[in-house]
Protein backbone atom coordinates (compact mmCIF):
# COMPACT_ATOMS: atom_id res chain seq x y z
CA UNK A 1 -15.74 3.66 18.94
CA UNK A 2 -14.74 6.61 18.45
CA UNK A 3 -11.82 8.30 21.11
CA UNK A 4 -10.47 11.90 21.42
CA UNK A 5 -7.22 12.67 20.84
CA UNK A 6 -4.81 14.89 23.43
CA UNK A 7 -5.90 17.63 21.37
CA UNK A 8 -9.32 17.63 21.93
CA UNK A 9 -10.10 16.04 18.34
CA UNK A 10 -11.96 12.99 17.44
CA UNK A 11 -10.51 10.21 15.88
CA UNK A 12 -12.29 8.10 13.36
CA UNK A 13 -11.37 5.52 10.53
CA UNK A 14 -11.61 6.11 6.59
CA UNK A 15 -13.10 3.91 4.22
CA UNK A 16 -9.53 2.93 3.83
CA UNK A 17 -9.42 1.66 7.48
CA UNK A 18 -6.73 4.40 8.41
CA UNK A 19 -7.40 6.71 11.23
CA UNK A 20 -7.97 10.99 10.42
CA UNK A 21 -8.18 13.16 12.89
CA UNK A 22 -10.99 15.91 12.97
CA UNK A 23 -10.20 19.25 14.59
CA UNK A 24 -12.90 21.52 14.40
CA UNK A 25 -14.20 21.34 10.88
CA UNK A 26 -10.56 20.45 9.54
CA UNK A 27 -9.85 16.78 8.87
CA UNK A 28 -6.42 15.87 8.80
CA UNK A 29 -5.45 12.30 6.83
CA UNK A 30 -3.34 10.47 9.56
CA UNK A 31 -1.82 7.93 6.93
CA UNK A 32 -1.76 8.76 3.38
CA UNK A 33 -1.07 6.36 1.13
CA UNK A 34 1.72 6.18 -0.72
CA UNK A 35 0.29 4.91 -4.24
CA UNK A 36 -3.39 5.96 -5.97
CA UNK A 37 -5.68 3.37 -6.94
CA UNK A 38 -5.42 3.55 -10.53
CA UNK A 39 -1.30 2.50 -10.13
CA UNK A 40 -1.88 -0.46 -7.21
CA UNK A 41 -4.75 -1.35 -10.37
CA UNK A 42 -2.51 -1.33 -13.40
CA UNK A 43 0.76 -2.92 -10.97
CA UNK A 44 -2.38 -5.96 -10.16
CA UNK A 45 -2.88 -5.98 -14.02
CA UNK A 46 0.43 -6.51 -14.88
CA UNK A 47 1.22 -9.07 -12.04
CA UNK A 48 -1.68 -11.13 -12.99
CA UNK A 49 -0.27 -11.52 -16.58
CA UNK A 50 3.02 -13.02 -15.29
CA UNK A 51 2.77 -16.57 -13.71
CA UNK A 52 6.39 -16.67 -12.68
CA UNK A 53 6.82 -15.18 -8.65
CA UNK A 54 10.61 -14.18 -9.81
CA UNK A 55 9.68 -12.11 -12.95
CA UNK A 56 6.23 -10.30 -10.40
CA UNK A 57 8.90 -9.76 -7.71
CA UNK A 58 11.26 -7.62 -10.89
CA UNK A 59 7.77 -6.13 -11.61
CA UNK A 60 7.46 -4.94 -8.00
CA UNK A 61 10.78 -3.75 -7.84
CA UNK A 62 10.69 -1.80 -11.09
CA UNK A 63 7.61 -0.47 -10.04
CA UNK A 64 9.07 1.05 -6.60
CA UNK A 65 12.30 2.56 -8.45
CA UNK A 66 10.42 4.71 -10.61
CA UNK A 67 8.52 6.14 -8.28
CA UNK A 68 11.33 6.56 -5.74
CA UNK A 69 10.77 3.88 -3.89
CA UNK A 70 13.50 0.93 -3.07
CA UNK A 71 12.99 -2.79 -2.02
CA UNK A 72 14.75 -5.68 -0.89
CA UNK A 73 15.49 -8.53 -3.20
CA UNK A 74 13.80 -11.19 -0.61
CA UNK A 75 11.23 -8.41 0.24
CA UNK A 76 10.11 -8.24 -3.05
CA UNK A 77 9.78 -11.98 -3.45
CA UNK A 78 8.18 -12.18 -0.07
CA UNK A 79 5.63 -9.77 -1.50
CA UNK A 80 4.84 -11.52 -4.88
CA UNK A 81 4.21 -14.99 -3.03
CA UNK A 82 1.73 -13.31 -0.61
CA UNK A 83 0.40 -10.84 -3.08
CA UNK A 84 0.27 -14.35 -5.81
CA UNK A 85 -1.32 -16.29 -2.57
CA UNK A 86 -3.95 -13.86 -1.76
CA UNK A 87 -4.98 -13.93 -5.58
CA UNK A 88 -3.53 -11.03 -6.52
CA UNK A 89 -6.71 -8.84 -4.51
CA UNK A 90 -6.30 -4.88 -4.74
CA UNK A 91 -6.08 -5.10 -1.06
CA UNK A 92 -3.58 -7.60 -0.76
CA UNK A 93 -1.23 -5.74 -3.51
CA UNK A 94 -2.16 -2.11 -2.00
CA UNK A 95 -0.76 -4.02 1.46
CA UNK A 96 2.02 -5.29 0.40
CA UNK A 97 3.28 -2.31 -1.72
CA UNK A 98 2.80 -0.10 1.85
CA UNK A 99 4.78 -2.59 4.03
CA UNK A 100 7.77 -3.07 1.48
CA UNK A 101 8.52 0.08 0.21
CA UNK A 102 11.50 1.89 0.96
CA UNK A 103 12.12 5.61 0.31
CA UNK A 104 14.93 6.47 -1.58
């Protein structure tokens, strides 16, 4: 379904499931996210070498502080048990990262 905006534009979902907003010919990315695929990819390869939730949830955290990001220290284990649960899936990790991080 697709529903018009007060503005007269239409909005639609992406192939990443978050709304844009066409105006005219213009499309305008409602919710862009905050890491590329290639990082969320290499973060999932690195979790996936490390059994221990503790040392993934350091991982996480290091990962969000150099890219000026912050995170809780029970947020970021929260997010390695569910990210560890959900078998370490791009989605589940690309998630995660979106809900936890803090800016700086």
């Amino acid at each position: 379904m697709v529903n018009a905006d007060k503005n007269g534009g239409k909005q639609t979902p992406t192939t990443s499931g978050a709304p844009i907003r066409e105006v005219g010919s213009e499309v305008i990315d409602m919710f862009a996210e905050k890491f590329t695929r290639a990082e969320v990819t290499a973060l999932r390869q690195e979790l996936m070498e490390i059994p221990d939730p503790f040392l993934n949830a350091e991982a996480l955290r290091v990962f969000l502080a150099s890219r000026g990001y912050g995170l809780g220290c029970n947020s970021a284990l929260d997010a390695a048990s569910k990210m560890g649960a959900a078998g370490c899936s791009f989605a589940a990790i690309q998630a995660e990262l979106e809900a936890v991080a803090l800016v700086m």
